[in-house]
C-alpha atoms as a PDB file:
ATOM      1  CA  UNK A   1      43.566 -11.172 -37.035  1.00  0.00           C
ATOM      2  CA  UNK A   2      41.861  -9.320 -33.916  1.00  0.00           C
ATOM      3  CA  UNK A   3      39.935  -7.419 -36.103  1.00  0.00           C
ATOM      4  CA  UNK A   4      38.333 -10.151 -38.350  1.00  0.00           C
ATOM      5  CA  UNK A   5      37.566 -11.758 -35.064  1.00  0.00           C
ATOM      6  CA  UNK A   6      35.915  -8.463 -33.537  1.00  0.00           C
ATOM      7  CA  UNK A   7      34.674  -7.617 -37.086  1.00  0.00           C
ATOM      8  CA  UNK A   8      32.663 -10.923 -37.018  1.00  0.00           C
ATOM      9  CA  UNK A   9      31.243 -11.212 -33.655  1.00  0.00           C
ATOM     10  CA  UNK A  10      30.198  -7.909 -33.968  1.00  0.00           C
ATOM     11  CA  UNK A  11      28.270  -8.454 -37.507  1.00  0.00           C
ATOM     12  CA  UNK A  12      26.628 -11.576 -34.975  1.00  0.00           C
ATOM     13  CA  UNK A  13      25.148  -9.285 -32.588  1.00  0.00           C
ATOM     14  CA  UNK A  14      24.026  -6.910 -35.037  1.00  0.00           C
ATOM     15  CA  UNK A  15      22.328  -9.982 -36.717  1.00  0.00           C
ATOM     16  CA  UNK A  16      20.144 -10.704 -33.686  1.00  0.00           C
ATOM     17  CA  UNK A  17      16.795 -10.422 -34.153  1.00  0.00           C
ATOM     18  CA  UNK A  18      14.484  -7.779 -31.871  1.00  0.00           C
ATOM     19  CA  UNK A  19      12.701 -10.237 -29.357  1.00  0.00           C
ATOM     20  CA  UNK A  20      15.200 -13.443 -29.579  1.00  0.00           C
ATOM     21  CA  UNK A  21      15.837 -13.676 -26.033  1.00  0.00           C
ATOM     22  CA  UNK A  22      12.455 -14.599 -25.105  1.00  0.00           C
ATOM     23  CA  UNK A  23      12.003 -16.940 -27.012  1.00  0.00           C
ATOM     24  CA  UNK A  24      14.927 -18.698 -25.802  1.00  0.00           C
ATOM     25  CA  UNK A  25      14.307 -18.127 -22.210  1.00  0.00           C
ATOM     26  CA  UNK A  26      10.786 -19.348 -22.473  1.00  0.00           C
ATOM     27  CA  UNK A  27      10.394 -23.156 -22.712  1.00  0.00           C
ATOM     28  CA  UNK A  28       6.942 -23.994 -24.218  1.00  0.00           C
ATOM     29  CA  UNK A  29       6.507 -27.423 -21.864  1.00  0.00           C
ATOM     30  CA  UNK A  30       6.622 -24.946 -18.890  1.00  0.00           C
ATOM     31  CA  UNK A  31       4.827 -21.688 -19.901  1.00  0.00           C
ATOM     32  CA  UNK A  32       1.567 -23.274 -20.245  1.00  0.00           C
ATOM     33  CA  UNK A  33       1.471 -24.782 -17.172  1.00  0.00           C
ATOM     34  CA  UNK A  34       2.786 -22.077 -15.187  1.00  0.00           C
ATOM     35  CA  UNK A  35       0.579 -19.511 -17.052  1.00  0.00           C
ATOM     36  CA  UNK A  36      -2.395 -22.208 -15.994  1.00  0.00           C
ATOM     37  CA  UNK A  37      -1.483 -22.593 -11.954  1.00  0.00           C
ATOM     38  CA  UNK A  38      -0.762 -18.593 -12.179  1.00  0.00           C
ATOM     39  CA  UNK A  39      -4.457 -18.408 -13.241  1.00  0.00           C
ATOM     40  CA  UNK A  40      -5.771 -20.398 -10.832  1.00  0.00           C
ATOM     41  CA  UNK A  41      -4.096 -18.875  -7.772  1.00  0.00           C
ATOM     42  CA  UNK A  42      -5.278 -15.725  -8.519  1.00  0.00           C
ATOM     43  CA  UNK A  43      -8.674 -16.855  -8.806  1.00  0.00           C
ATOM     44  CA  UNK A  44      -8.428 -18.547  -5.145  1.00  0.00           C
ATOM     45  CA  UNK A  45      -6.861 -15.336  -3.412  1.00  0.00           C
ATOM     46  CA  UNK A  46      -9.467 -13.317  -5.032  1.00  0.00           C
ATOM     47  CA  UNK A  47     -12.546 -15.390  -4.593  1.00  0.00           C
ATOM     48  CA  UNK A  48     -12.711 -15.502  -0.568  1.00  0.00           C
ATOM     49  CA  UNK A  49     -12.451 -11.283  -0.639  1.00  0.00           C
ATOM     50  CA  UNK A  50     -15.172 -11.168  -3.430  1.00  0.00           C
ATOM     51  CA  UNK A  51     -17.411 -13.680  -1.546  1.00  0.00           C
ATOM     52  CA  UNK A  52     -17.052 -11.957   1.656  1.00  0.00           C
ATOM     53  CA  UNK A  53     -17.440  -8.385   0.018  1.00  0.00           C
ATOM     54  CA  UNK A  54     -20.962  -9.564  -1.344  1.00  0.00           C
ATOM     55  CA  UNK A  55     -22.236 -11.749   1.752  1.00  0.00           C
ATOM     56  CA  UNK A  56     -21.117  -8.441   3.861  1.00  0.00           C
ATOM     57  CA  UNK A  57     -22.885  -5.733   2.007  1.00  0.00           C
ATOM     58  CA  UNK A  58     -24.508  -6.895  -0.076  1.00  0.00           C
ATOM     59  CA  UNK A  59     -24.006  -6.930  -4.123  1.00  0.00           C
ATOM     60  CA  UNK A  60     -26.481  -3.896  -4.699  1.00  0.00           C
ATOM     61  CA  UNK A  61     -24.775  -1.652  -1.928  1.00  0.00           C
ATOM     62  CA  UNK A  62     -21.203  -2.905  -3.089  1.00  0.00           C
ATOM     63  CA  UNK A  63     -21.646  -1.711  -6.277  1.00  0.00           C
ATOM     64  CA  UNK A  64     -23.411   1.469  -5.687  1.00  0.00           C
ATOM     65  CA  UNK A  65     -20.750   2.311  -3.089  1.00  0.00           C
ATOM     66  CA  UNK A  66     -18.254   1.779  -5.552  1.00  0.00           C
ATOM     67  CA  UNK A  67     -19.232   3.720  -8.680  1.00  0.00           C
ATOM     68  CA  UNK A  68     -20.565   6.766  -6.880  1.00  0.00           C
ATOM     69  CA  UNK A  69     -18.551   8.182  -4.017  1.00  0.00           C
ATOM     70  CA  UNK A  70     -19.896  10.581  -1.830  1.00  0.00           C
ATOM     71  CA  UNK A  71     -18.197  14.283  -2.262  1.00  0.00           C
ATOM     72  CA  UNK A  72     -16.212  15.809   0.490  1.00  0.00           C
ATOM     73  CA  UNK A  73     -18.108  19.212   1.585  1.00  0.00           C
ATOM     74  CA  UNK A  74     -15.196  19.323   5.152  1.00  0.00           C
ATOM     75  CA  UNK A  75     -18.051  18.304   7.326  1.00  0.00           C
ATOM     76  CA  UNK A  76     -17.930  15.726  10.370  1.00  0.00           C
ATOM     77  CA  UNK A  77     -18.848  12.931   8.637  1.00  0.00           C
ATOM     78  CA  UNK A  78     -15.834  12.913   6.023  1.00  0.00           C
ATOM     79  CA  UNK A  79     -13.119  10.236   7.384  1.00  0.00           C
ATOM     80  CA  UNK A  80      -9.839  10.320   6.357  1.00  0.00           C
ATOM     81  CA  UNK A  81      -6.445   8.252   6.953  1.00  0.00           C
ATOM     82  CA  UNK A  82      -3.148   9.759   8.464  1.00  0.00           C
ATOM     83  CA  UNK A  83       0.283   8.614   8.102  1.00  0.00           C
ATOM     84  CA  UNK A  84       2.818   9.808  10.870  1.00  0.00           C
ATOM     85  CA  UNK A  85       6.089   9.966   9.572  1.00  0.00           C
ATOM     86  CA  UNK A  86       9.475   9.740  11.931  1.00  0.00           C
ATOM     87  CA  UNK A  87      11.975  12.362  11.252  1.00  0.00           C
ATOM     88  CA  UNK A  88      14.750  11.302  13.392  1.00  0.00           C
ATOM     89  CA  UNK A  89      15.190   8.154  10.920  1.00  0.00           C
ATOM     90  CA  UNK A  90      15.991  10.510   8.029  1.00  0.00           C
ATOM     91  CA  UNK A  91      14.595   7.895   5.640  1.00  0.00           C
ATOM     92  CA  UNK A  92      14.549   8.880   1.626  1.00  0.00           C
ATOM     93  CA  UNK A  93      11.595   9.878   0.015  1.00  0.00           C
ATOM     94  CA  UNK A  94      11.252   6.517  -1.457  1.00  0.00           C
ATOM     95  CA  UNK A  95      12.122   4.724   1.818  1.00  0.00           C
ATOM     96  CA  UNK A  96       8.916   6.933   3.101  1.00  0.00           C
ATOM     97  CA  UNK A  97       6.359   6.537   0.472  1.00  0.00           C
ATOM     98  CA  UNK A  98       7.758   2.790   0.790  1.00  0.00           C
ATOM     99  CA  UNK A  99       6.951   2.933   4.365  1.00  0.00           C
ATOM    100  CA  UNK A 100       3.536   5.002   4.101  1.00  0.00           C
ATOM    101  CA  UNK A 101       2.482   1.969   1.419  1.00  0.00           C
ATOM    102  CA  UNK A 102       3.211  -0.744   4.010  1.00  0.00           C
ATOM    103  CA  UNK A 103       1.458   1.335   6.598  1.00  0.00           C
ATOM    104  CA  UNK A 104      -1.603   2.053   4.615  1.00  0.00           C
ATOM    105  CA  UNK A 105      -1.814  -2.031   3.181  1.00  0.00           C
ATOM    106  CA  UNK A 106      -1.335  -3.300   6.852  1.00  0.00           C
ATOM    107  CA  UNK A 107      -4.825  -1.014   8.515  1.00  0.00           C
ATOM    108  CA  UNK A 108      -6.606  -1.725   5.313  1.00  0.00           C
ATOM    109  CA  UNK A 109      -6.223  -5.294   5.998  1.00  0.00           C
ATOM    110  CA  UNK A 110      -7.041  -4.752   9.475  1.00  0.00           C
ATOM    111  CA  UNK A 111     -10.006  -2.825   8.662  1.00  0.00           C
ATOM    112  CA  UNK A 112     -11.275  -5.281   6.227  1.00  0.00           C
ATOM    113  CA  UNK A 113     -11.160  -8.130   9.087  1.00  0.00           C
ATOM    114  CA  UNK A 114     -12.656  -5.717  11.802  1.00  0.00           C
ATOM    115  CA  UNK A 115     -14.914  -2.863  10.297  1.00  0.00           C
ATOM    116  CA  UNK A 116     -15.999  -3.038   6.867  1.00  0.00           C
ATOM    117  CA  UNK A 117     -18.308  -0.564   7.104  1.00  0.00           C
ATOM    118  CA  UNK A 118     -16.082   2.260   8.216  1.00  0.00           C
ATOM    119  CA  UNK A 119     -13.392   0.890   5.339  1.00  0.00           C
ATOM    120  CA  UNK A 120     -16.717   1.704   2.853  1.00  0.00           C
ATOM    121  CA  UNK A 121     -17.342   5.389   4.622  1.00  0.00           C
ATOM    122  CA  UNK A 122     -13.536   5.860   3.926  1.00  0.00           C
ATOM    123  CA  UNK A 123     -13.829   4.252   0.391  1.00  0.00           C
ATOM    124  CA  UNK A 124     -17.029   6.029  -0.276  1.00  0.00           C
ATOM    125  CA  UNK A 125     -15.346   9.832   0.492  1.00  0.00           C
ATOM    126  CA  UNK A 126     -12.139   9.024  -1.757  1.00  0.00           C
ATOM    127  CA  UNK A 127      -9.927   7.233   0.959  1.00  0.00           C
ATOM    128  CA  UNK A 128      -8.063  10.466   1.895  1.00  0.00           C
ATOM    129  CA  UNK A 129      -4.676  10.259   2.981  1.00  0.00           C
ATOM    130  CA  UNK A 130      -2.309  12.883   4.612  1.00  0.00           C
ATOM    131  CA  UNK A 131       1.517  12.298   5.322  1.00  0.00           C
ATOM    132  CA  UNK A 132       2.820  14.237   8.447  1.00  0.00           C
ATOM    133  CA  UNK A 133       5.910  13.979  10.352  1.00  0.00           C
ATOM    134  CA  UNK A 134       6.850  13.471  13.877  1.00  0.00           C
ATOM    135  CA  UNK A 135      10.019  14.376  15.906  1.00  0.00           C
ATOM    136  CA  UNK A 136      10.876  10.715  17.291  1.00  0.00           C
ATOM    137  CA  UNK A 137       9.808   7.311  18.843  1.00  0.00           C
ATOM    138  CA  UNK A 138       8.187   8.673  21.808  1.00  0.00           C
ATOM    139  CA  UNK A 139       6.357  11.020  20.314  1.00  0.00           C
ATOM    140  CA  UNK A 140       5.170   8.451  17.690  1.00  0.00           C
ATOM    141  CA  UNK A 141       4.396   6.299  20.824  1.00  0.00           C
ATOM    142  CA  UNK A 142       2.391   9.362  22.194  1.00  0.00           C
ATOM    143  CA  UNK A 143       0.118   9.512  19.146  1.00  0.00           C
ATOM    144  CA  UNK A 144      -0.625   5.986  18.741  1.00  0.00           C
ATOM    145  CA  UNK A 145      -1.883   5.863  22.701  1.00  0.00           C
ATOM    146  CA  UNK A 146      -3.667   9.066  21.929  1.00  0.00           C
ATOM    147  CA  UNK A 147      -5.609   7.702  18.942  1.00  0.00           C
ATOM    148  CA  UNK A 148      -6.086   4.478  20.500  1.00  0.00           C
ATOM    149  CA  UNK A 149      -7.691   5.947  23.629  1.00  0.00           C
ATOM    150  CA  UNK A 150     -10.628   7.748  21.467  1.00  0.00           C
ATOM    151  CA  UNK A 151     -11.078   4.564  19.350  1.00  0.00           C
ATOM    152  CA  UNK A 152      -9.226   4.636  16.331  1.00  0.00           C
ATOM    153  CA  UNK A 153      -7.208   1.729  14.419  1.00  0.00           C
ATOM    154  CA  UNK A 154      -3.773   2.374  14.427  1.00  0.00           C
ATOM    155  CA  UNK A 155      -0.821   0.560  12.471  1.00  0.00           C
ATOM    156  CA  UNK A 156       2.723   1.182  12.775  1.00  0.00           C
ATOM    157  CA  UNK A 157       5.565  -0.640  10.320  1.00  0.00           C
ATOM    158  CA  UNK A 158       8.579  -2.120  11.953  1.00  0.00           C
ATOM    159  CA  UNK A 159      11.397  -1.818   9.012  1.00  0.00           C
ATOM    160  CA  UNK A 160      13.244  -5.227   7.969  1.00  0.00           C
ATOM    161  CA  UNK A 161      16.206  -3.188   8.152  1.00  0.00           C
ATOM    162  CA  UNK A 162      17.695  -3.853   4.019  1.00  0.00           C
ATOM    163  CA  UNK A 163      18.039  -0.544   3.497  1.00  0.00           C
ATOM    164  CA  UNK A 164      18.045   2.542   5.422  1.00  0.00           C
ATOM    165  CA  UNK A 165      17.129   2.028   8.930  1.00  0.00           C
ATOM    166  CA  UNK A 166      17.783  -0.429  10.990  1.00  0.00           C
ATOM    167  CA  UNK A 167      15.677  -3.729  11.502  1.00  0.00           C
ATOM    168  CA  UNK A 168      12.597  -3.233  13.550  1.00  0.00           C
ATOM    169  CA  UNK A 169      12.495   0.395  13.455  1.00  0.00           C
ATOM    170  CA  UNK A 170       9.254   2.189  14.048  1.00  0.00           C
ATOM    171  CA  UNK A 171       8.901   3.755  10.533  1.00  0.00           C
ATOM    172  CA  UNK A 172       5.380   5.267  10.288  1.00  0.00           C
ATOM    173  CA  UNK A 173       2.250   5.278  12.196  1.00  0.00           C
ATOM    174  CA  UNK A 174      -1.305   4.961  10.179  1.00  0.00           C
ATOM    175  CA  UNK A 175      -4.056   6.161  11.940  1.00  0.00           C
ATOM    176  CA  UNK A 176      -7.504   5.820  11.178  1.00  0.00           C
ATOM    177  CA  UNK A 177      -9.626   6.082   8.792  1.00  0.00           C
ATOM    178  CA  UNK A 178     -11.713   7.930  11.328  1.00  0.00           C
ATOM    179  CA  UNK A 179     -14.019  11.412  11.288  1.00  0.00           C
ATOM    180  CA  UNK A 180     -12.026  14.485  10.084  1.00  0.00           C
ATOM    181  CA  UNK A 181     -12.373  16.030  13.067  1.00  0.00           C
ATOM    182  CA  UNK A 182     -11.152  12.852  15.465  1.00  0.00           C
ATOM    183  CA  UNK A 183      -8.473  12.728  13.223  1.00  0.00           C
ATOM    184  CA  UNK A 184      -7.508  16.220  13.499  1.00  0.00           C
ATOM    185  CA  UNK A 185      -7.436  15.876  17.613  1.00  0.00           C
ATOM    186  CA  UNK A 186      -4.912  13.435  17.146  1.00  0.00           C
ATOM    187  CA  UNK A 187      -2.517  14.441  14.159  1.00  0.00           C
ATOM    188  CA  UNK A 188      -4.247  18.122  13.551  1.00  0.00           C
ATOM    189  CA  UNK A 189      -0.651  19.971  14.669  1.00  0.00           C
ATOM    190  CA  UNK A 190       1.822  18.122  13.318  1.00  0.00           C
ATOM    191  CA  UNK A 191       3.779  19.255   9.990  1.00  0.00           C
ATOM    192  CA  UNK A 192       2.394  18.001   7.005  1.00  0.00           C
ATOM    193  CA  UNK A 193       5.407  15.975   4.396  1.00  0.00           C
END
């Protein structure tokens, strides 16, 4: 008797066609609608940054800056970003690149608020990024006065503390975008990731 039961729910499953569960999950009154409001938010988040993009630079300069970036020949003028890593935390490679993605969304948000034009230099040579490390908190603390002092941004990510590190840890310091060689008086001899 067991196996006439197992026999037949296990011709059921087989019977199943590719693709059935969506169509059960998905209720028609609801998709519509949701696809609709989905639509419409996106629209309003990215209408403001278009608007201000344009009234900023300028629709003729926005789109020549953005189909023809400028090539890097290592002089002054090239800017680049730099992410300072903390060792001491001993955080996972994907905790890090985690980290370095929070670091480099939170100073391009603060760059698109407070300097567009240097966030277009930075865009404009390829918006390099480097990844180094540093031995702790202080010296992290060290760097970020440093780079402060000569005038560049700086934004460091405090962890929620889910995963590996506790909550409010100082993961990673982004520095810049700035001039190669500011950069490089800051950051220039620490380890590179």
């Amino acid at each position: 008797m067991l196996r006439s039961k197992h026999g037949a729910s296990k011709s059921a499953h087989h019977e199943r066609k590719p693709g059935a569960w969506i169509s059960g999950s998905i209720k028609p009154e609801s998709f519509l609608p949701g696809l609709a409001i989905g639509f419409l938010l996106g629209l309003l988040v990215k209408l403001p940054n278009n608007f201000r993009r344009i009234t900023n630079t300028g629709a003729k300069t926005a789109r020549v800056n953005s189909t023809r970036p400028v090539r890097s020949d290592g002089n002054s003028d090239e800017v680049k970003m730099v992410f300072v890593v903390r060792q001491d935390l001993k955080m996972g490679a994907g905790k890090i690149a985690s980290q370095c993605a929070h670091a480099a969304t939170g100073i391009y948000g603060a760059l698109m608020r407070s300097q567009q034009a240097l966030l277009n230099k930075w865009e404009q040579c390829g918006q390099p990024k480097i990844v180094v490390t540093c031995k702790n908190q202080q010296e992290m603390n060290k760097l970020q006065a440093v780079a402060e002092k000569i005038g560049l941004l700086t934004f460091i990510v405090a962890d929620a503390g889910r995963t590996q590190v506790s909550a409010g840890s100082r993961t990673v310091l982004a520095i810049g975008p700035g001039t190669k060689a500011v950069v490089d008086s800051v950051t220039g001899k620490l380890r590179l990731l």
